[in-house]
PDB file of N, CA and C in Angstrom:
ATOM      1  N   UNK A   1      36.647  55.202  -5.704  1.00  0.00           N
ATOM      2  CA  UNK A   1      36.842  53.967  -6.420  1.00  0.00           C
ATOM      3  C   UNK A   1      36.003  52.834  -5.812  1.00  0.00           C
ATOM      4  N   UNK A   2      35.625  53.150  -4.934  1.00  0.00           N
ATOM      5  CA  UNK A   2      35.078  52.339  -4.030  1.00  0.00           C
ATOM      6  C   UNK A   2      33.407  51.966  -4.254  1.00  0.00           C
ATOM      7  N   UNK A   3      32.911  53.128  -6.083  1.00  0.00           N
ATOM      8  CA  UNK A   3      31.887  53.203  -6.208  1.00  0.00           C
ATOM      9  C   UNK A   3      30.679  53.040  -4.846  1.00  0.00           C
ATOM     10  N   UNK A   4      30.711  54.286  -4.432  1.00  0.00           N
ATOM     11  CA  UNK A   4      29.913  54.908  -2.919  1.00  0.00           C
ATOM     12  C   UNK A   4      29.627  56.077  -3.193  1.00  0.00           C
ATOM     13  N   UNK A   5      28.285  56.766  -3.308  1.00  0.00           N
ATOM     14  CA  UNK A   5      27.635  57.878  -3.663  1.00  0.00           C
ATOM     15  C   UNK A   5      28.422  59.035  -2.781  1.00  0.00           C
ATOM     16  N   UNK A   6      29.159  60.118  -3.496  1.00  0.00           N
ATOM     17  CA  UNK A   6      29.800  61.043  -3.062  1.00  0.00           C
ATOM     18  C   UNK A   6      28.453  62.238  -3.000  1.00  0.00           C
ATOM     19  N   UNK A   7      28.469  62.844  -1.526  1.00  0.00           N
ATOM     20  CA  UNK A   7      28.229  64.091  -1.422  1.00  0.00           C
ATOM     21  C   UNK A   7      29.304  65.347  -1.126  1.00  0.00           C
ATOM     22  N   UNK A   8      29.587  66.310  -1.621  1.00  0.00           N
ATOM     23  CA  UNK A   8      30.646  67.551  -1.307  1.00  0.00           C
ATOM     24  C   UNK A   8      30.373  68.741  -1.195  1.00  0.00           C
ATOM     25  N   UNK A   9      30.506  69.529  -1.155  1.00  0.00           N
ATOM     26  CA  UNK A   9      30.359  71.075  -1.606  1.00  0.00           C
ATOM     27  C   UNK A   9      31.875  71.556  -2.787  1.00  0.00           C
ATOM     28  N   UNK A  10      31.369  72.238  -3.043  1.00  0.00           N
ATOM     29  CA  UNK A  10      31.784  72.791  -4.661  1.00  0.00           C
ATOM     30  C   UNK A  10      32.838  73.631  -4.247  1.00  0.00           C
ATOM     31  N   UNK A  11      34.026  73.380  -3.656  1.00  0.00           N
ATOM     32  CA  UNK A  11      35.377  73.985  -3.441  1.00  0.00           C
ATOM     33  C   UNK A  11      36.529  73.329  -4.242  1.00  0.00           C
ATOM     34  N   UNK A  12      37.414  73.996  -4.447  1.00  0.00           N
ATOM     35  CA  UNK A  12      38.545  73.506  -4.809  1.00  0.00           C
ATOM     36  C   UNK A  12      38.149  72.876  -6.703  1.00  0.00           C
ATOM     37  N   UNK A  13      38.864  71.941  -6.760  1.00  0.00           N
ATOM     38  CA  UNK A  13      38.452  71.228  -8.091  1.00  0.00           C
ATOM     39  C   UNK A  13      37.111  69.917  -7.829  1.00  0.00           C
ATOM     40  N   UNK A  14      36.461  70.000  -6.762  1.00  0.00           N
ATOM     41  CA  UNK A  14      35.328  69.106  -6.591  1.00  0.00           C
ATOM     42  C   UNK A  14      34.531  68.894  -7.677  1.00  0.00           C
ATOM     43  N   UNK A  15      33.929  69.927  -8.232  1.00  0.00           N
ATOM     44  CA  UNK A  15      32.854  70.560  -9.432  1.00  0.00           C
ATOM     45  C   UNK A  15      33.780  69.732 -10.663  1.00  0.00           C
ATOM     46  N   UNK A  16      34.732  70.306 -10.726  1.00  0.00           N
ATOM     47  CA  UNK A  16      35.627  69.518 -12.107  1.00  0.00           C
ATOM     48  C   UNK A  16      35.351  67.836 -11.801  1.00  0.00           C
ATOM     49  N   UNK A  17      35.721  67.060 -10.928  1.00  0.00           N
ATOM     50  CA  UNK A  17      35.957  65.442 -10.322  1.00  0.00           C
ATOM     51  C   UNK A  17      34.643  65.051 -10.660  1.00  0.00           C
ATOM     52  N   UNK A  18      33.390  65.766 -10.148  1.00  0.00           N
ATOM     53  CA  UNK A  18      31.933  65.495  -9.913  1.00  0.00           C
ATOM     54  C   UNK A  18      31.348  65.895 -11.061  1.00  0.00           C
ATOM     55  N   UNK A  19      32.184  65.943 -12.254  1.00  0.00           N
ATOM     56  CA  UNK A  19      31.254  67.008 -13.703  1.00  0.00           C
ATOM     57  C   UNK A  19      30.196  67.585 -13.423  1.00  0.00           C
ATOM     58  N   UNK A  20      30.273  68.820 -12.317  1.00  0.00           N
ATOM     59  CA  UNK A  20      29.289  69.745 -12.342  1.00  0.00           C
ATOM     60  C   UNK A  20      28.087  69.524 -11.767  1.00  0.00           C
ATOM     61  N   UNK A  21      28.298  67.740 -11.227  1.00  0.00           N
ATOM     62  CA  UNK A  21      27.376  67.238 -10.148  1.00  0.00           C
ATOM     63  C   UNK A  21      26.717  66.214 -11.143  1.00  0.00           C
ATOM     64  N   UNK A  22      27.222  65.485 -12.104  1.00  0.00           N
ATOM     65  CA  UNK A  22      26.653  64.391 -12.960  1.00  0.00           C
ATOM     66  C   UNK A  22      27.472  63.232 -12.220  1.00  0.00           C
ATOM     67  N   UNK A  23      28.407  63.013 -11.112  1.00  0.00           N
ATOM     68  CA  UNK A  23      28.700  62.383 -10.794  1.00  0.00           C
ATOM     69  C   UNK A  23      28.380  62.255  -9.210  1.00  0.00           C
ATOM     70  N   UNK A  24      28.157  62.769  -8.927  1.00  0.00           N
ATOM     71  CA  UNK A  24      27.626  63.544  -7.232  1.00  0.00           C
ATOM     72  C   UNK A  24      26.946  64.132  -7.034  1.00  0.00           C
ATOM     73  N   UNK A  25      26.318  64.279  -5.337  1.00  0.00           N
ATOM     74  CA  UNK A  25      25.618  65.720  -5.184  1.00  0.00           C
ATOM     75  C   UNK A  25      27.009  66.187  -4.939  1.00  0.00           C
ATOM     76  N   UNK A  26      26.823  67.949  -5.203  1.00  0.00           N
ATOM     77  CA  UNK A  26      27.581  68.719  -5.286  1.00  0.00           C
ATOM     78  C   UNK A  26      26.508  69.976  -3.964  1.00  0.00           C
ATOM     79  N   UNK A  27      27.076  70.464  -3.786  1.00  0.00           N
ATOM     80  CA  UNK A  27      26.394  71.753  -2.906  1.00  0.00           C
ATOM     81  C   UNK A  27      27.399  72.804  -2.647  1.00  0.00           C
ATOM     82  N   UNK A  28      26.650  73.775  -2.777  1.00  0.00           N
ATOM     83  CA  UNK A  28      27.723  74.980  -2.336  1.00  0.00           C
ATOM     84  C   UNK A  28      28.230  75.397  -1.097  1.00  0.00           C
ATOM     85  N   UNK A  29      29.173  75.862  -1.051  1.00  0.00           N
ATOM     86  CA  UNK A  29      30.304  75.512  -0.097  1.00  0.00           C
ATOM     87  C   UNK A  29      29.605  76.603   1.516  1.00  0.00           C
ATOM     88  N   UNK A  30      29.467  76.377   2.475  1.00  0.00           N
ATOM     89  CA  UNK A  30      29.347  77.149   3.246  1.00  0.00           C
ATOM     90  C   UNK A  30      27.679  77.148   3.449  1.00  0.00           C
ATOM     91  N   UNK A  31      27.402  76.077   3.291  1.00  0.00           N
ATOM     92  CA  UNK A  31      25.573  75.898   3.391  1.00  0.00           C
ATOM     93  C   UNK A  31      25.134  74.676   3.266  1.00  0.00           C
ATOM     94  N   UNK A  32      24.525  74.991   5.354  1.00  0.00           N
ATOM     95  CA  UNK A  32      24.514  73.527   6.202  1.00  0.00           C
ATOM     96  C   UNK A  32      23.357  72.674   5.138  1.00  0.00           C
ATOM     97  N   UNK A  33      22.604  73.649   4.960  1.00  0.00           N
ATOM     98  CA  UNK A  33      21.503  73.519   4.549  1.00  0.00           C
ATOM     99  C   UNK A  33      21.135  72.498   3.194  1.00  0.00           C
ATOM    100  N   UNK A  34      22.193  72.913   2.536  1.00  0.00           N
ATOM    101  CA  UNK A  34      22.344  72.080   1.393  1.00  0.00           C
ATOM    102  C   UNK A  34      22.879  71.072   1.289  1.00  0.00           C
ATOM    103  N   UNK A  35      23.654  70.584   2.209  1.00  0.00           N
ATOM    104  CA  UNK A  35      23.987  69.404   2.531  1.00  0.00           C
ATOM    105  C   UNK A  35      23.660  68.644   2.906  1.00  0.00           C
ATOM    106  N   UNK A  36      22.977  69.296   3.841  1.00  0.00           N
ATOM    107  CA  UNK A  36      21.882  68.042   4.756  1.00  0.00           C
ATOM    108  C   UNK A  36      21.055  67.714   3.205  1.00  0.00           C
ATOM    109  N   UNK A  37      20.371  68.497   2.462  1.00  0.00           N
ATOM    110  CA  UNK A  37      19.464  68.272   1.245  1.00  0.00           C
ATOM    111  C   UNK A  37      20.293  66.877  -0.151  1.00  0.00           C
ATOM    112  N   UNK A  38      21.729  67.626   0.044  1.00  0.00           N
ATOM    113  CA  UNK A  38      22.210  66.653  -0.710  1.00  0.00           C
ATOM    114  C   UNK A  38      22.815  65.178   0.234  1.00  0.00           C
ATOM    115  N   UNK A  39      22.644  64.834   1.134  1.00  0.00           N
ATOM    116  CA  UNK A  39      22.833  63.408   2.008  1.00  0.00           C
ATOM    117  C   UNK A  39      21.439  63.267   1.714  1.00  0.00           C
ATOM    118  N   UNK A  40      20.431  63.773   2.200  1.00  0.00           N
ATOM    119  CA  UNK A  40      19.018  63.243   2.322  1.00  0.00           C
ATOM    120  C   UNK A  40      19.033  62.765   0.689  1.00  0.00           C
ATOM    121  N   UNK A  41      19.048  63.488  -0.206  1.00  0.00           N
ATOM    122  CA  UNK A  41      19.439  62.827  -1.971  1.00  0.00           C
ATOM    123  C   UNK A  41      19.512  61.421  -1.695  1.00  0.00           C
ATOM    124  N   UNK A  42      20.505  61.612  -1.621  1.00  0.00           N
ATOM    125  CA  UNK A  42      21.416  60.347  -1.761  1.00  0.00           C
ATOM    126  C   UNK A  42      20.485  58.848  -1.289  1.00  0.00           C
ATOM    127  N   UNK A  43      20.136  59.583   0.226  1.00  0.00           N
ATOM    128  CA  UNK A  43      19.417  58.143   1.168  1.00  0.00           C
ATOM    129  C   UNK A  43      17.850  57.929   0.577  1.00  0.00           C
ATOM    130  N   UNK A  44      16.984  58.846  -0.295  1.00  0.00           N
ATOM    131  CA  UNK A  44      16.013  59.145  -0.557  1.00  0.00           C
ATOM    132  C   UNK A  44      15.850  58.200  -2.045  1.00  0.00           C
ATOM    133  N   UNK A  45      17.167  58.193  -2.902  1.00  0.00           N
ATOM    134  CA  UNK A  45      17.274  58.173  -3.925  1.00  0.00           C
ATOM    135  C   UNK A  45      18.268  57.338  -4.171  1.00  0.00           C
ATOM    136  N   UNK A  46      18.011  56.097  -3.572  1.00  0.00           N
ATOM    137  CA  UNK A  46      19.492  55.277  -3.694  1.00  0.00           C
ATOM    138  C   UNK A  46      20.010  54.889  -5.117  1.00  0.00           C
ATOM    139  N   UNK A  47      18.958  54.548  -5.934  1.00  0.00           N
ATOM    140  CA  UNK A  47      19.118  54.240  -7.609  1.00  0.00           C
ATOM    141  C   UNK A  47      20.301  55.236  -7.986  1.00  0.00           C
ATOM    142  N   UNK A  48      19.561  56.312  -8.059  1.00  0.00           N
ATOM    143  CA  UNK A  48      20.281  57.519  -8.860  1.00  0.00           C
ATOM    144  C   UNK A  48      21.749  57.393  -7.788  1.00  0.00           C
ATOM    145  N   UNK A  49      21.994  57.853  -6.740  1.00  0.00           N
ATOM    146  CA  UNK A  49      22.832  57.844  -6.227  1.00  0.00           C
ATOM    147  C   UNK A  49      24.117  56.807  -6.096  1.00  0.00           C
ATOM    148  N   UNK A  50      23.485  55.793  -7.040  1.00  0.00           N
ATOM    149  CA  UNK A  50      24.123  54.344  -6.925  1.00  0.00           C
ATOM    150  C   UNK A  50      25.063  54.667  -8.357  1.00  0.00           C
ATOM    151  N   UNK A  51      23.716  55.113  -9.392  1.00  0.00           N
ATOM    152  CA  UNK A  51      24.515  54.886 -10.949  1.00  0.00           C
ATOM    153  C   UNK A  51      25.356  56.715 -11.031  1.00  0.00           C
ATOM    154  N   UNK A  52      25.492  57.725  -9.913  1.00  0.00           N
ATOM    155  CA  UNK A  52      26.257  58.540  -9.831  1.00  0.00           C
ATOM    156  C   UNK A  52      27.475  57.875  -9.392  1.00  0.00           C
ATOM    157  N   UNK A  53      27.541  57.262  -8.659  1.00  0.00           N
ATOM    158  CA  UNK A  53      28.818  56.483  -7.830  1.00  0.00           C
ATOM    159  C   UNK A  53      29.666  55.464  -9.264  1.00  0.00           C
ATOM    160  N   UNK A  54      28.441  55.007 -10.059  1.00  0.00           N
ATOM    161  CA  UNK A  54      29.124  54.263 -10.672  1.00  0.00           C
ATOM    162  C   UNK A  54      30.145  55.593 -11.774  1.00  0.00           C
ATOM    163  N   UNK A  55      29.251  56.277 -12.202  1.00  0.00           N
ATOM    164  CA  UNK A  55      29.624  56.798 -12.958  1.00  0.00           C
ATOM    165  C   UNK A  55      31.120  58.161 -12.637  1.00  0.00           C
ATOM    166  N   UNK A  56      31.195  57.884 -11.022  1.00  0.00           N
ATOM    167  CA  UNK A  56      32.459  58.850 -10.483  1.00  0.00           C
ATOM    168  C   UNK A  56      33.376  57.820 -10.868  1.00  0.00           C
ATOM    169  N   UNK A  57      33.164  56.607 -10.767  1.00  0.00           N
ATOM    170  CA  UNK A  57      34.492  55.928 -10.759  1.00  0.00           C
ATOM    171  C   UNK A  57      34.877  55.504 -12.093  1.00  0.00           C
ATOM    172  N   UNK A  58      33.824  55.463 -12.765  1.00  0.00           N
ATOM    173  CA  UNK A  58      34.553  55.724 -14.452  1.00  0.00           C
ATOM    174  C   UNK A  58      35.149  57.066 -14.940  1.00  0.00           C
ATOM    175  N   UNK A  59      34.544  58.000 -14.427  1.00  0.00           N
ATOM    176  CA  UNK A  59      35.483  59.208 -14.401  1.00  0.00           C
ATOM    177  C   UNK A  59      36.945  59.177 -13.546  1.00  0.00           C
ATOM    178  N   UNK A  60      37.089  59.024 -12.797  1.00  0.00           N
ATOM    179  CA  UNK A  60      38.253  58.509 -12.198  1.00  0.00           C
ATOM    180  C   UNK A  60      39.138  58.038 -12.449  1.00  0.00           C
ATOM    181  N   UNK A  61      38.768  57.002 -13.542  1.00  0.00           N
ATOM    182  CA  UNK A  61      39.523  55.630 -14.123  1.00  0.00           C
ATOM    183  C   UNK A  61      39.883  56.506 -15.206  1.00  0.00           C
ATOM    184  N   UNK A  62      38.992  57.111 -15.905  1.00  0.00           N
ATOM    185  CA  UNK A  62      39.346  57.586 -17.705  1.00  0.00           C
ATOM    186  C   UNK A  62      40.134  58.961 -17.291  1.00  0.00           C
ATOM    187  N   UNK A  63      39.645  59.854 -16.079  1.00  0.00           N
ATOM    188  CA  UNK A  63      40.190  61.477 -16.181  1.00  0.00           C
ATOM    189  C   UNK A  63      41.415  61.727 -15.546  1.00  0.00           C
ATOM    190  N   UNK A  64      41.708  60.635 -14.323  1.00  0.00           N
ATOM    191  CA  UNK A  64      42.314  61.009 -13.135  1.00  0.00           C
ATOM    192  C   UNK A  64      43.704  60.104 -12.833  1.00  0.00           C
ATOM    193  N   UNK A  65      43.137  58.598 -13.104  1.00  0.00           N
ATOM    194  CA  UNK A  65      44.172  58.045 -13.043  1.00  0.00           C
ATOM    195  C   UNK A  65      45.190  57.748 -13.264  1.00  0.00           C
ATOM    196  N   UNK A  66      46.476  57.373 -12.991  1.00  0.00           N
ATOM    197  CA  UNK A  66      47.275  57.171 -14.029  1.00  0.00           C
ATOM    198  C   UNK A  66      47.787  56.443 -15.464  1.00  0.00           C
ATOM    199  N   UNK A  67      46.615  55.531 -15.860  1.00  0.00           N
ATOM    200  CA  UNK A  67      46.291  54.969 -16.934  1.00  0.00           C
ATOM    201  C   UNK A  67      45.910  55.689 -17.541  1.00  0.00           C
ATOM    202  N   UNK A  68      44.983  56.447 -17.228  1.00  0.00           N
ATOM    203  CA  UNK A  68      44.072  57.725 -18.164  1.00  0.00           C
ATOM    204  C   UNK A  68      45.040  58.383 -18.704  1.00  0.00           C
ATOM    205  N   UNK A  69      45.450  59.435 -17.677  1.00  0.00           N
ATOM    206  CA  UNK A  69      46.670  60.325 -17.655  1.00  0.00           C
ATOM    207  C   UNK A  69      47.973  59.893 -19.209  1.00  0.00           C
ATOM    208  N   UNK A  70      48.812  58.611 -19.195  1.00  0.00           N
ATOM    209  CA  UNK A  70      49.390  58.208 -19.717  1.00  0.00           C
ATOM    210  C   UNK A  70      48.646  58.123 -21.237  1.00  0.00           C
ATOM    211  N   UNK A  71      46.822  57.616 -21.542  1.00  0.00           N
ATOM    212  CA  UNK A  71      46.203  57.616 -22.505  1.00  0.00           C
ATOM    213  C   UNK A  71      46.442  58.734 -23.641  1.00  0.00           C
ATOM    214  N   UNK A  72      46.211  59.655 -21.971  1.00  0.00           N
ATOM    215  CA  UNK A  72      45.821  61.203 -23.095  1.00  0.00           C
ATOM    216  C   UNK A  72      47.143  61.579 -23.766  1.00  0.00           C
ATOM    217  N   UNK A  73      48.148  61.487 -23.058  1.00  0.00           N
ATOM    218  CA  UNK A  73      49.510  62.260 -23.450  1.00  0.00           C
ATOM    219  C   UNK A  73      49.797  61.221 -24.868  1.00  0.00           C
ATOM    220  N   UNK A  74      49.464  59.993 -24.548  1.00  0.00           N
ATOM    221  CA  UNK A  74      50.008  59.453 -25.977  1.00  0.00           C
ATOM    222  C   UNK A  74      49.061  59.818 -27.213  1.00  0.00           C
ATOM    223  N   UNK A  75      47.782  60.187 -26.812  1.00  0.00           N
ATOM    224  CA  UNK A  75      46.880  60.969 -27.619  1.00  0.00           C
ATOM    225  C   UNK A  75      47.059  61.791 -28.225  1.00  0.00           C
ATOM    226  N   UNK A  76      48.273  62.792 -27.469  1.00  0.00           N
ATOM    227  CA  UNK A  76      48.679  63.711 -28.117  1.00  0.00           C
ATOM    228  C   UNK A  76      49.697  63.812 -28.476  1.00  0.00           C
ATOM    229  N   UNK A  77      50.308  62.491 -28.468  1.00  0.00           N
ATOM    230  CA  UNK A  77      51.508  62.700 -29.657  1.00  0.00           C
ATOM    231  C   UNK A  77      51.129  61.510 -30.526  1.00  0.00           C
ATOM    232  N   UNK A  78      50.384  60.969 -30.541  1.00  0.00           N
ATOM    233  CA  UNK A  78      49.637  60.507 -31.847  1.00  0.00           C
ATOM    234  C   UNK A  78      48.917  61.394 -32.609  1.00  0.00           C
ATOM    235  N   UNK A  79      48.540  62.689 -31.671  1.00  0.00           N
ATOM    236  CA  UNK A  79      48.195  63.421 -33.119  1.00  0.00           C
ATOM    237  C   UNK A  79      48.534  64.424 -33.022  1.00  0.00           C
ATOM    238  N   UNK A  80      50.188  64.559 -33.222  1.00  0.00           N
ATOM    239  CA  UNK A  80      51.632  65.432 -33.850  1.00  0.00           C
ATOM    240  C   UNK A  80      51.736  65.120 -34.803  1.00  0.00           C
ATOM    241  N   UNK A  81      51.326  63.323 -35.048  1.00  0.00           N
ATOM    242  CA  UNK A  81      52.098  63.173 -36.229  1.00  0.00           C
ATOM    243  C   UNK A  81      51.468  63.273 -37.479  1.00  0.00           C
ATOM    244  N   UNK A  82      49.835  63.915 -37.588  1.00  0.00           N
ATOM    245  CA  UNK A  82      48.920  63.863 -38.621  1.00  0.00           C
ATOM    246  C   UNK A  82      49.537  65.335 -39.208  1.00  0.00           C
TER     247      UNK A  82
END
């Protein structure tokens, strides 16, 4: 939330949070190698890495939060009643 360029590796639900790395670097899990590649990203590429950050925390806000959360469910009982 803090809109700050996330780097991770791809465990758990990361990949889901990071859409597949449209929101982050993403790297696979267990490889130094790629990490170091995805930090160097980041510091290499501050633009992109800036409007990824922006764009985690609009995911956040719309997928994750509890505003979101509350959105969708009434979403779907707004459309029970069609």
């Amino acid at each position: 939330m803090a809109q700050l360029p996330v780097v991770c590796t791809n465990v758990g639900d990361c990949g889901l949070v990071l859409d597949g790395g449209r929101c982050g670097e993403l790297v696979p899990p267990k490889d130094a190698g790629a990490l170091v590649q995805g930090i160097f990203s980041v510091l290499n590429h501050p633009e992109v890495a800036q409007n990824k950050a922006q764009l985690l925390k609009e995911r956040v806000e719309s997928e994750f939060s509890r505003t979101g959360a509350i959105e969708k469910i009434l979403n779907v009982y707004r459309g029970m009643g069609r």
